[in-house]
PDB file of N, CA and C in Angstrom:
ATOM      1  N   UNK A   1      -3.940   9.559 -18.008  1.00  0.00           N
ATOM      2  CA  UNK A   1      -3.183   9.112 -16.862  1.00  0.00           C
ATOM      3  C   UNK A   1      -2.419  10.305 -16.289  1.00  0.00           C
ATOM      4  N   UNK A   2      -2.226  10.255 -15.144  1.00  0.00           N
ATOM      5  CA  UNK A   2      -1.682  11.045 -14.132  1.00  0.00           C
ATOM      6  C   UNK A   2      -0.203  11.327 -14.052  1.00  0.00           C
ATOM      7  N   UNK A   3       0.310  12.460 -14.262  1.00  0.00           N
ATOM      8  CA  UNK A   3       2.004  11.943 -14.621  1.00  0.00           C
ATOM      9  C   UNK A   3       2.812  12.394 -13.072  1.00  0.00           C
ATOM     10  N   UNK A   4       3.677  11.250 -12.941  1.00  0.00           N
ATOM     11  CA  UNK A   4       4.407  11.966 -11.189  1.00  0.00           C
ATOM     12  C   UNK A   4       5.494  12.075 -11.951  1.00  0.00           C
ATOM     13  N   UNK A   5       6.430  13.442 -11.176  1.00  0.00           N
ATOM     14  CA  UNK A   5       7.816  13.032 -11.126  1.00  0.00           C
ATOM     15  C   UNK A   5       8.436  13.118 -10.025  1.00  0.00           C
ATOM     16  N   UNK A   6       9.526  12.611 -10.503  1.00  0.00           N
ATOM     17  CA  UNK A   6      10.078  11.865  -9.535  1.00  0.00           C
ATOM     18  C   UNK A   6      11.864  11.715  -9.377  1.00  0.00           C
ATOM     19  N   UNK A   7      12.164  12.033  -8.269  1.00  0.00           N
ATOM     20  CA  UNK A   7      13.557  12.091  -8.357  1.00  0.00           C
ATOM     21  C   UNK A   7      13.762  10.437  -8.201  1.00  0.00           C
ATOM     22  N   UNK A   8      13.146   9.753  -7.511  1.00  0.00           N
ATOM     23  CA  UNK A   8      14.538   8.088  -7.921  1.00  0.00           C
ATOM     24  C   UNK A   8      13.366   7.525  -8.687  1.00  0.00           C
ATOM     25  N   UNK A   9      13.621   6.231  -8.909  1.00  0.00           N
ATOM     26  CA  UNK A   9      13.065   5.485 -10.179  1.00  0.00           C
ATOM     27  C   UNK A   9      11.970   4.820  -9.096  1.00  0.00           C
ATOM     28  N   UNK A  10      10.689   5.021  -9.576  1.00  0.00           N
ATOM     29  CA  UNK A  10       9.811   3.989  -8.873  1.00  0.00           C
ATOM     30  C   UNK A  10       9.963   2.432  -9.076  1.00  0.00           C
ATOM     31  N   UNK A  11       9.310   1.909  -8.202  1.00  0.00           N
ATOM     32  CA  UNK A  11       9.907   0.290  -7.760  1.00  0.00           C
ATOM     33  C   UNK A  11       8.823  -0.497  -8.023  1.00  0.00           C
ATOM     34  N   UNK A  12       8.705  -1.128  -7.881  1.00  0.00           N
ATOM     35  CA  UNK A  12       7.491  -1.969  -8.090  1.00  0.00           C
ATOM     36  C   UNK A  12       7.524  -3.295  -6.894  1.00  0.00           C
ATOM     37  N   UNK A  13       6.567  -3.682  -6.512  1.00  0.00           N
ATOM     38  CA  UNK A  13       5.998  -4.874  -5.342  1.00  0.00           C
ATOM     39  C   UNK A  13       4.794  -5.666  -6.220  1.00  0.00           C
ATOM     40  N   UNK A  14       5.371  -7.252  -5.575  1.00  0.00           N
ATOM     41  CA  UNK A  14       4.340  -7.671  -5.920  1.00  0.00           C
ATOM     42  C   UNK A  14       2.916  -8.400  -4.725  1.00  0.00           C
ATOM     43  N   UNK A  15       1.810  -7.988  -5.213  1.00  0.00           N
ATOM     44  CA  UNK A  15       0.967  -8.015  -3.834  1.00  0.00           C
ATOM     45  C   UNK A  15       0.950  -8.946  -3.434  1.00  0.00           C
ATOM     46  N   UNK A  16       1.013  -9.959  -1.905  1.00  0.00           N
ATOM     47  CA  UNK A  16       1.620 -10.715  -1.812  1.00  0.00           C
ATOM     48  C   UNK A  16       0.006 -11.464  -0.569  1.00  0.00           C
ATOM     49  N   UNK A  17      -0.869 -10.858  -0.691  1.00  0.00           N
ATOM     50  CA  UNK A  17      -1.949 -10.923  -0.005  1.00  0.00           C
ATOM     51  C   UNK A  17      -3.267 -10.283  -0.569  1.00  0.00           C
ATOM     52  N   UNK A  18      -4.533 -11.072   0.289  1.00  0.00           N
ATOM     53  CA  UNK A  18      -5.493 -10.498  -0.476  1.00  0.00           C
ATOM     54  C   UNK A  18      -6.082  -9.066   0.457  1.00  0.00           C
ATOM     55  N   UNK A  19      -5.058  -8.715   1.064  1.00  0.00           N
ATOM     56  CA  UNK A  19      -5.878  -7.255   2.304  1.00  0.00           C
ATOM     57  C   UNK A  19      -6.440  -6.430   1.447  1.00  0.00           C
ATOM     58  N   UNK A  20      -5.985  -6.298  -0.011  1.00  0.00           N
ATOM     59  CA  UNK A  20      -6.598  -5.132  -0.594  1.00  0.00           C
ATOM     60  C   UNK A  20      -7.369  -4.805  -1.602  1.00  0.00           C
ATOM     61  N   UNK A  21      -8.071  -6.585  -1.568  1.00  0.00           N
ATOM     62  CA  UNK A  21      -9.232  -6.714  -2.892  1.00  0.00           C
ATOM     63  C   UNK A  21     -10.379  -6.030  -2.994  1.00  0.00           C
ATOM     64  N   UNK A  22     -10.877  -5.258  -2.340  1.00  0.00           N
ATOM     65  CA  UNK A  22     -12.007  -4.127  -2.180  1.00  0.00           C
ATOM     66  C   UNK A  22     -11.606  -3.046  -3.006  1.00  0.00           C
ATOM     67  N   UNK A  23     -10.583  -2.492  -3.264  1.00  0.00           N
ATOM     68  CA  UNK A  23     -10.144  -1.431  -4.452  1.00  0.00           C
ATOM     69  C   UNK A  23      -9.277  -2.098  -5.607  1.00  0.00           C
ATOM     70  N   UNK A  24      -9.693  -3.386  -5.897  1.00  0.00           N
ATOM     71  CA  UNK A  24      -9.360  -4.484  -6.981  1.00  0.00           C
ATOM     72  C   UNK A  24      -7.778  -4.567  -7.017  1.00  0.00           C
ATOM     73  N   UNK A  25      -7.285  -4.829  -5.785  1.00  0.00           N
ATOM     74  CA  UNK A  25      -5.774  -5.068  -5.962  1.00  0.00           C
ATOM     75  C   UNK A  25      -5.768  -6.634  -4.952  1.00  0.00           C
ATOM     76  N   UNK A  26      -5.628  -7.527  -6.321  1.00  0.00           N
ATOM     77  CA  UNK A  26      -5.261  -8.975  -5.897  1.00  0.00           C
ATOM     78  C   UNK A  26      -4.271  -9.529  -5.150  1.00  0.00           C
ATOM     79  N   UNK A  27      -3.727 -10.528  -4.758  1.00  0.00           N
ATOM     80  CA  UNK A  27      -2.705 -11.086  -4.929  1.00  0.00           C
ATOM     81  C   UNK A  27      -2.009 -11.343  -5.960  1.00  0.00           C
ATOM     82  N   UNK A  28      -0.826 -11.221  -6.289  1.00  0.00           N
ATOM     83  CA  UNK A  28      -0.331 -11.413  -7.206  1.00  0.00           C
ATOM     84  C   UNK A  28      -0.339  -9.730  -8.194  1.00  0.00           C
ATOM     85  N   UNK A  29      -1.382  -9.013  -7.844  1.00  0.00           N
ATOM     86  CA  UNK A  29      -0.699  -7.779  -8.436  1.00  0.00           C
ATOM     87  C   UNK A  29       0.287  -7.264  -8.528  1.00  0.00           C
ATOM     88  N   UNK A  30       0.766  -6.592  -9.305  1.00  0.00           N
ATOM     89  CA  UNK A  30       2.317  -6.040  -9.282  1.00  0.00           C
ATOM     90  C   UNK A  30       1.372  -4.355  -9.038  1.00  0.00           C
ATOM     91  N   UNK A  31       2.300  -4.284  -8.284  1.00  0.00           N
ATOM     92  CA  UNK A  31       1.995  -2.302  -7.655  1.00  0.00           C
ATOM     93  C   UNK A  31       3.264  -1.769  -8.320  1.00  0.00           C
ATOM     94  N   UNK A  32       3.179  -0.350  -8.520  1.00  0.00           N
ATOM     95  CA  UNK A  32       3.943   1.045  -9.005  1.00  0.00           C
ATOM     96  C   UNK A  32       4.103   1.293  -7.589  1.00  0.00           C
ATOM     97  N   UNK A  33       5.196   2.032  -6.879  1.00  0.00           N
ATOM     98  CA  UNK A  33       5.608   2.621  -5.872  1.00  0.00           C
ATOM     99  C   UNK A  33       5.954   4.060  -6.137  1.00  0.00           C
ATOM    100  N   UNK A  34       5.313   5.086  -5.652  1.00  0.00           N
ATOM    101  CA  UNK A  34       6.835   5.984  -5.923  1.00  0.00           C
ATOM    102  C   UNK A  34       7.127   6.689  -4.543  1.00  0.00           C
ATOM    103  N   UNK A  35       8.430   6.741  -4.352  1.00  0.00           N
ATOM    104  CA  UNK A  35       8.722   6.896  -3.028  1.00  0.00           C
ATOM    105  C   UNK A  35       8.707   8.120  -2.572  1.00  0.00           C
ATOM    106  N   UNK A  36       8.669   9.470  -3.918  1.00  0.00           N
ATOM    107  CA  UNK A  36       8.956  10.187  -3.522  1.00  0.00           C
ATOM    108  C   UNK A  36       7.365  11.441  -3.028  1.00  0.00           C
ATOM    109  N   UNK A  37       6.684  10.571  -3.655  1.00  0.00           N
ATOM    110  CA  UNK A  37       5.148  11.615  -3.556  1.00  0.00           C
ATOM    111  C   UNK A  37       4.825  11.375  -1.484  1.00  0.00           C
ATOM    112  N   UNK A  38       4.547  12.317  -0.709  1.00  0.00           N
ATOM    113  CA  UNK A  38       4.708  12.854   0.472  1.00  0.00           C
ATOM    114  C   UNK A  38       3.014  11.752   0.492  1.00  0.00           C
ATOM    115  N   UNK A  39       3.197  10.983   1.830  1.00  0.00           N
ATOM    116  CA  UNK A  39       1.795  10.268   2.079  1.00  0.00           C
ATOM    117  C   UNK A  39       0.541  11.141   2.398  1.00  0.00           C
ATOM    118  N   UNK A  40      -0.090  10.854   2.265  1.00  0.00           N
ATOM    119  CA  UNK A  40      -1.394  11.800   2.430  1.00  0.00           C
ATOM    120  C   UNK A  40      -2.484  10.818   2.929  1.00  0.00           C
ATOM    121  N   UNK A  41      -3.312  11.380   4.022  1.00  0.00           N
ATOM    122  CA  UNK A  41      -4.650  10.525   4.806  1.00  0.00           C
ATOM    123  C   UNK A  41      -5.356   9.719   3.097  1.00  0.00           C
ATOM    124  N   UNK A  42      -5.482   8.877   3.095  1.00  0.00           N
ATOM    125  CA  UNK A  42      -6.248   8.258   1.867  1.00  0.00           C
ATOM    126  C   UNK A  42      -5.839   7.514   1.038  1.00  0.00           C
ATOM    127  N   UNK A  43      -4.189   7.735   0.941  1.00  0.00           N
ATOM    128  CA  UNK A  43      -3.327   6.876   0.304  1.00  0.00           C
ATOM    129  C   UNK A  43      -3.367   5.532   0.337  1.00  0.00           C
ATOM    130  N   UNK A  44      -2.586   4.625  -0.800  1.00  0.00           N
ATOM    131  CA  UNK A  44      -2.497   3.491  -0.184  1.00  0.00           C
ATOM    132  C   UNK A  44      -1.101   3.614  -0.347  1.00  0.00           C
ATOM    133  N   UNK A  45      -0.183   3.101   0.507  1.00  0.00           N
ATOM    134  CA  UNK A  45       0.921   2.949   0.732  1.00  0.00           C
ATOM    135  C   UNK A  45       1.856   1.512   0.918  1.00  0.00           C
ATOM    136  N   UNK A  46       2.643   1.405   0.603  1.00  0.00           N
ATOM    137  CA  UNK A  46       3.569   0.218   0.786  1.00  0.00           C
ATOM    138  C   UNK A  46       4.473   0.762   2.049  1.00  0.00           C
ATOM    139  N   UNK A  47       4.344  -0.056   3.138  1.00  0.00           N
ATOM    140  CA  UNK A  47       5.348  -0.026   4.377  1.00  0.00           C
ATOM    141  C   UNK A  47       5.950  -1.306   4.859  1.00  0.00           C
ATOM    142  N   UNK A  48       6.970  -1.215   6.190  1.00  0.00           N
ATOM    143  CA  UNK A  48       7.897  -1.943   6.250  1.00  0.00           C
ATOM    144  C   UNK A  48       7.043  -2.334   7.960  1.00  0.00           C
ATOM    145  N   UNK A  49       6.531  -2.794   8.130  1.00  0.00           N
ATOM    146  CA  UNK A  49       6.107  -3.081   9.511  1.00  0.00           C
ATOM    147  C   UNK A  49       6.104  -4.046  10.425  1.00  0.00           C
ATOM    148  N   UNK A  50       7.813  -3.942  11.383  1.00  0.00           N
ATOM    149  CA  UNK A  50       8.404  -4.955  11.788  1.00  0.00           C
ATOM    150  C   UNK A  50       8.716  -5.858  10.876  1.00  0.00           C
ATOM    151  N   UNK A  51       9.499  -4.816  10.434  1.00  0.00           N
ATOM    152  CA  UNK A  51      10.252  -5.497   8.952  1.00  0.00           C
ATOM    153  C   UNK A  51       9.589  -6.192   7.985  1.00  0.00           C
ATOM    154  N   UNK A  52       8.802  -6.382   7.705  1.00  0.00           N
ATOM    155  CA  UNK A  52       7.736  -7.279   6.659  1.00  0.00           C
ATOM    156  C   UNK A  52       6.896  -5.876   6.114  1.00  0.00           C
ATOM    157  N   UNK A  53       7.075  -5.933   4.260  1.00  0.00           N
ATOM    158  CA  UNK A  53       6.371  -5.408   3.574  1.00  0.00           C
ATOM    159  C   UNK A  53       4.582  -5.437   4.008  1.00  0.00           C
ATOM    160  N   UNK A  54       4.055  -4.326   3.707  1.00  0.00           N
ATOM    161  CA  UNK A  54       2.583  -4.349   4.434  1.00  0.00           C
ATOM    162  C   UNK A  54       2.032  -3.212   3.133  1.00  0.00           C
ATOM    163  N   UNK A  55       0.968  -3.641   2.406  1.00  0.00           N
ATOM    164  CA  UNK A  55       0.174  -2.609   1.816  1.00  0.00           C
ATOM    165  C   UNK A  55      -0.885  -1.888   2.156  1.00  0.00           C
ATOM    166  N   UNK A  56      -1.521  -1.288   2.942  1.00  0.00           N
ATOM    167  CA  UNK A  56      -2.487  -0.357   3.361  1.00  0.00           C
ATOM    168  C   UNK A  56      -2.986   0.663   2.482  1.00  0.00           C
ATOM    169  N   UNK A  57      -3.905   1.200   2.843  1.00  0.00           N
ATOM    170  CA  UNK A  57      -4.885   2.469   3.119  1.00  0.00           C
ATOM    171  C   UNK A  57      -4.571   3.266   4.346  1.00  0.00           C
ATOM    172  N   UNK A  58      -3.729   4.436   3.933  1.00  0.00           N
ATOM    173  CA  UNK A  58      -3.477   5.078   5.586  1.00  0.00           C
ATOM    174  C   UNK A  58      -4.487   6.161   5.597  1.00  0.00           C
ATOM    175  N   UNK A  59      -4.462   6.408   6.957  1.00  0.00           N
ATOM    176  CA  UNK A  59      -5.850   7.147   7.359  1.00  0.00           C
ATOM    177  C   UNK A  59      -5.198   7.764   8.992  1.00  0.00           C
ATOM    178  N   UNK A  60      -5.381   8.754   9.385  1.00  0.00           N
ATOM    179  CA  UNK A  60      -5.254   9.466  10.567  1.00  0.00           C
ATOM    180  C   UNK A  60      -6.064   9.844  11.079  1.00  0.00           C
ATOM    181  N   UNK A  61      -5.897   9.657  13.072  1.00  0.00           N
ATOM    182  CA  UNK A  61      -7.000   9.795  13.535  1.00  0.00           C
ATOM    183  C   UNK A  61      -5.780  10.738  14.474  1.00  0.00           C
ATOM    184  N   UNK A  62      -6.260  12.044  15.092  1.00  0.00           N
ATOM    185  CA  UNK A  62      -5.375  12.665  15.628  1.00  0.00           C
ATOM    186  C   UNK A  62      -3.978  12.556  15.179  1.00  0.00           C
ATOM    187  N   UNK A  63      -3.311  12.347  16.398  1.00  0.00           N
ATOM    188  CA  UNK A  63      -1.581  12.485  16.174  1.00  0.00           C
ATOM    189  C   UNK A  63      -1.012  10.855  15.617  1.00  0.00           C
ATOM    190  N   UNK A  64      -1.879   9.845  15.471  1.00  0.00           N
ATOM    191  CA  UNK A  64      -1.549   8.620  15.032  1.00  0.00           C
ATOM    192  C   UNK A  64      -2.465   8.274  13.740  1.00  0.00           C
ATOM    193  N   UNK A  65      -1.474   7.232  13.181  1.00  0.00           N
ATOM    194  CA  UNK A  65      -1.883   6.508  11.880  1.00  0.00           C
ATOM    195  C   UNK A  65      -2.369   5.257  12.210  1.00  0.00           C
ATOM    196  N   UNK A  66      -3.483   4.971  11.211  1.00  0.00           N
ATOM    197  CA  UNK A  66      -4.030   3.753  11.403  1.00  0.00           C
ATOM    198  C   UNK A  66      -4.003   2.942   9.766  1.00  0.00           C
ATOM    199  N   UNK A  67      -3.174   2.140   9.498  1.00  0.00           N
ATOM    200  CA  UNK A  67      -3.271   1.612   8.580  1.00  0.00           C
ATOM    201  C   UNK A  67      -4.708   0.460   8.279  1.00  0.00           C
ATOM    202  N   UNK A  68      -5.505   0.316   6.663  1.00  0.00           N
ATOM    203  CA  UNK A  68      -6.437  -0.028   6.786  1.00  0.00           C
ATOM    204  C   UNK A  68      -6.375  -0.767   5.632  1.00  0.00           C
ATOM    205  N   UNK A  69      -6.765  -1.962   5.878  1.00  0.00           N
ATOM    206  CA  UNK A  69      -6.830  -3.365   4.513  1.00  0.00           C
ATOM    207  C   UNK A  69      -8.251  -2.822   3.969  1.00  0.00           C
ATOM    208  N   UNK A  70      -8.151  -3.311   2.475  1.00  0.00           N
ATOM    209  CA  UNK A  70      -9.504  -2.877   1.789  1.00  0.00           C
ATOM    210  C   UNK A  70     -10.567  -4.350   1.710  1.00  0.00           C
ATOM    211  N   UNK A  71     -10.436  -5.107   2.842  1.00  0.00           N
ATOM    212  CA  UNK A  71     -10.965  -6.517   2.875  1.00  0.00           C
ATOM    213  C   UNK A  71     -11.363  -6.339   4.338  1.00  0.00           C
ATOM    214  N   UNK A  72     -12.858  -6.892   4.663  1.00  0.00           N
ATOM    215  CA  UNK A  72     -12.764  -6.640   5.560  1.00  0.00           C
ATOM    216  C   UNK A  72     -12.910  -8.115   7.039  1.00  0.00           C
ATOM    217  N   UNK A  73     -12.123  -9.122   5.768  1.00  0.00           N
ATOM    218  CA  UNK A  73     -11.096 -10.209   6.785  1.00  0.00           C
ATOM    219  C   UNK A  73      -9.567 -10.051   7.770  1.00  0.00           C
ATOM    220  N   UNK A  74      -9.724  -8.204   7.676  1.00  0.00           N
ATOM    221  CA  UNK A  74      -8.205  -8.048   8.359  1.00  0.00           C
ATOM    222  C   UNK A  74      -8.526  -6.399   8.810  1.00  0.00           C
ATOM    223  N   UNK A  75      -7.938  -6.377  10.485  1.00  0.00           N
ATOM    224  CA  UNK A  75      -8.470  -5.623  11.021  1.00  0.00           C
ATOM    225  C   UNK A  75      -7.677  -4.429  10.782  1.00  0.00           C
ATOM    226  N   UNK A  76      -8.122  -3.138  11.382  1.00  0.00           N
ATOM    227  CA  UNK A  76      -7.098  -1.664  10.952  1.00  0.00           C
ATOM    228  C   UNK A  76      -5.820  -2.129  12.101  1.00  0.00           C
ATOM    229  N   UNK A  77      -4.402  -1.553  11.902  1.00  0.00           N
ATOM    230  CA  UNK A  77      -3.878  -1.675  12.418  1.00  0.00           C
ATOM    231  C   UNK A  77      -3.132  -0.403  12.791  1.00  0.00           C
ATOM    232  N   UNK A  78      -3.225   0.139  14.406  1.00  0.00           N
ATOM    233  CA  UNK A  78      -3.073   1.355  14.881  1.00  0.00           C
ATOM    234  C   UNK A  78      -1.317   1.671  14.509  1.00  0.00           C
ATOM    235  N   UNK A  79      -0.728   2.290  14.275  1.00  0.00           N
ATOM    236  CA  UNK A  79       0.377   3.183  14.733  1.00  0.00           C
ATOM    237  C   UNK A  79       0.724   3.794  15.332  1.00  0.00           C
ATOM    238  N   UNK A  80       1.471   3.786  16.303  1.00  0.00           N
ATOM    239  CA  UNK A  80       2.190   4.652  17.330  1.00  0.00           C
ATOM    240  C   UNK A  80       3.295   4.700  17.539  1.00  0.00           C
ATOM    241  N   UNK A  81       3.984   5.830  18.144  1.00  0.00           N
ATOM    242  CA  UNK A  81       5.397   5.791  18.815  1.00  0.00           C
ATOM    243  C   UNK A  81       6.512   4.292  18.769  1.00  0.00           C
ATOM    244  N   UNK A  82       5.622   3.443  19.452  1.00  0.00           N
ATOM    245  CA  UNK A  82       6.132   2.481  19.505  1.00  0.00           C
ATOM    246  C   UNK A  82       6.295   0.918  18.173  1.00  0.00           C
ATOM    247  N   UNK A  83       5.956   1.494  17.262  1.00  0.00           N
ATOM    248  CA  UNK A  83       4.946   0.591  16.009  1.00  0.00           C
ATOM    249  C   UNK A  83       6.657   0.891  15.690  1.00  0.00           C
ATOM    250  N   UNK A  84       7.365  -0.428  15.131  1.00  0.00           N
ATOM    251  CA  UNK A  84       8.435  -0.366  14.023  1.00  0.00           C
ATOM    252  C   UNK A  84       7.345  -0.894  12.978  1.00  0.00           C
ATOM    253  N   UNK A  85       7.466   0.853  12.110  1.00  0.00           N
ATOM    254  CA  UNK A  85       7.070   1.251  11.078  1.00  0.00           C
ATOM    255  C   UNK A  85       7.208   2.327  10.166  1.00  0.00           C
ATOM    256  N   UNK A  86       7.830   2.142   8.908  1.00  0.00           N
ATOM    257  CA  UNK A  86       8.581   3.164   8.279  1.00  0.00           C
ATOM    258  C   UNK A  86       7.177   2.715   6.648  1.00  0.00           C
ATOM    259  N   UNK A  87       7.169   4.267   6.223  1.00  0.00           N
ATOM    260  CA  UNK A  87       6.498   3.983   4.946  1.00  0.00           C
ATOM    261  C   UNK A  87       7.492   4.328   3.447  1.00  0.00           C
ATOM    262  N   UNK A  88       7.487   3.550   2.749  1.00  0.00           N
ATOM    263  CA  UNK A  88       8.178   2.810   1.323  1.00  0.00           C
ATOM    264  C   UNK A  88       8.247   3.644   0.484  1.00  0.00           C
ATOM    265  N   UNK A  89       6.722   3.885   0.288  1.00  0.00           N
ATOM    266  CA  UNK A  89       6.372   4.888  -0.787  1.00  0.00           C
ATOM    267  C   UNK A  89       4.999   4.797  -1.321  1.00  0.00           C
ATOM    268  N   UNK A  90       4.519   5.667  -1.778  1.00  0.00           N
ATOM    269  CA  UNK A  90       2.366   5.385  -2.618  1.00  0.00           C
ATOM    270  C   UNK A  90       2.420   4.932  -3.793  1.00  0.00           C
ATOM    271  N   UNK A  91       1.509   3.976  -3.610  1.00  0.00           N
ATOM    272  CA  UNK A  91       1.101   3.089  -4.723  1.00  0.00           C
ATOM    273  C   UNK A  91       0.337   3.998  -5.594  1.00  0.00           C
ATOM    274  N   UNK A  92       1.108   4.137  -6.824  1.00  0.00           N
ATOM    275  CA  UNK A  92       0.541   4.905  -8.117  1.00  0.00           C
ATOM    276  C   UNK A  92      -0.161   4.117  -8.851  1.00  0.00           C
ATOM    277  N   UNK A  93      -0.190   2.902  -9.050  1.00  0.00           N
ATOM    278  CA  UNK A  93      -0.501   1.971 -10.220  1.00  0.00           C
ATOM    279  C   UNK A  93      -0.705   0.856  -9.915  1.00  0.00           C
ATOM    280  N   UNK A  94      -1.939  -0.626 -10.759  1.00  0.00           N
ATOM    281  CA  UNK A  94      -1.412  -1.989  -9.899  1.00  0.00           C
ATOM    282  C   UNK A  94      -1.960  -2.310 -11.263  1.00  0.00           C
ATOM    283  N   UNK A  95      -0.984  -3.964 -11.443  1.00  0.00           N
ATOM    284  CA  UNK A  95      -0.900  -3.710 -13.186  1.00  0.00           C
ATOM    285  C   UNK A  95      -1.454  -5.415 -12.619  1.00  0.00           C
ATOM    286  N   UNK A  96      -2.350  -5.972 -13.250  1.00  0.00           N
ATOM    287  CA  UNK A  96      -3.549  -7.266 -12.758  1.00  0.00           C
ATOM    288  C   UNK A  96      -3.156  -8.630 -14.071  1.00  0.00           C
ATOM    289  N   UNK A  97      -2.805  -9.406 -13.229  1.00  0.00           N
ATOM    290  CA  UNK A  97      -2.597 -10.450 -14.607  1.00  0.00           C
ATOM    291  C   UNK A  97      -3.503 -11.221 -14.762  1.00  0.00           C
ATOM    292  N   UNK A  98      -3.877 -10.968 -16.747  1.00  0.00           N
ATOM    293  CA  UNK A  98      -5.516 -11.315 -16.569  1.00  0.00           C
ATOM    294  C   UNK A  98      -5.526 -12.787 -17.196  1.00  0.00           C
ATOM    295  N   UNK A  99      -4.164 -13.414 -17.573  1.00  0.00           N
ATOM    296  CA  UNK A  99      -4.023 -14.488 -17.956  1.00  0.00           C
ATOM    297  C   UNK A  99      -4.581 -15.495 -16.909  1.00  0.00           C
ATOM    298  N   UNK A 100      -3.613 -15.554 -15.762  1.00  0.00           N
ATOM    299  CA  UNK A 100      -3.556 -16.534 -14.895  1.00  0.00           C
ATOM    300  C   UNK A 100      -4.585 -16.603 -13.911  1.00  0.00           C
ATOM    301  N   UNK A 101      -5.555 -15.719 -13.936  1.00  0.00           N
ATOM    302  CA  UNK A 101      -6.460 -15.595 -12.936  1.00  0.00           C
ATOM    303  C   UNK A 101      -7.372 -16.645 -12.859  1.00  0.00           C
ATOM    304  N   UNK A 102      -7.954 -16.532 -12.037  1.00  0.00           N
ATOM    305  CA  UNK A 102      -8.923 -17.297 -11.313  1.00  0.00           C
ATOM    306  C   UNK A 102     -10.293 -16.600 -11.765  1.00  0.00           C
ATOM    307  N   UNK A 103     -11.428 -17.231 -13.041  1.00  0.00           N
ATOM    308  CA  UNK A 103     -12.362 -15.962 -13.169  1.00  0.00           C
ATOM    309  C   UNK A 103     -13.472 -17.044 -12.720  1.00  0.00           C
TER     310      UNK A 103
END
């Protein structure tokens, strides 16, 4: 495993939708955050978009971000200037509960 450090304590979210079952992150996953690793095109990220938590795949196309669900029941959603949208921090980890599932 991959070690980050990190100046504040990573946080954890729990996934609260299925946008990102294509890279096996359920609903109900619990995600690792850490806020402090710098986003990078490829990431998946936890953001605040119009105030509501949002998990993505960010990806850049020129001078704008396009956030991207790993399902493809939910469309990319552009970023711009005008987008109230702040990013949280990158998802390091997603920890899957194998009790309660649905197999």
């Amino acid at each position: 495993m991959r070690e980050y450090s990190s100046r504040t304590v990573p946080t954890t979210y729990l996934m609260h939708d299925d946008s990102m079952t294509g890279v096996h992150i359920p609903a109900g996953c619990a995600l690792l955050i850490n806020p402090d690793i710098r986003p990078q095109t490829g990431m998946i990220v936890l953001g605040l978009l119009n105030g509501e938590p949002i998990v993505r795949r960010l990806a850049r196309t020129g001078r704008h971000r396009i956030l991207h669900a790993e399902n493809s029941h939910y469309k990319p959603l552009p970023v711009t200037n005008e987008t109230d949208f702040k990013i949280c921090g990158v998802v390091i980890s997603a920890l899957i509960n194998l009790i309660d599932r649905d197999i």
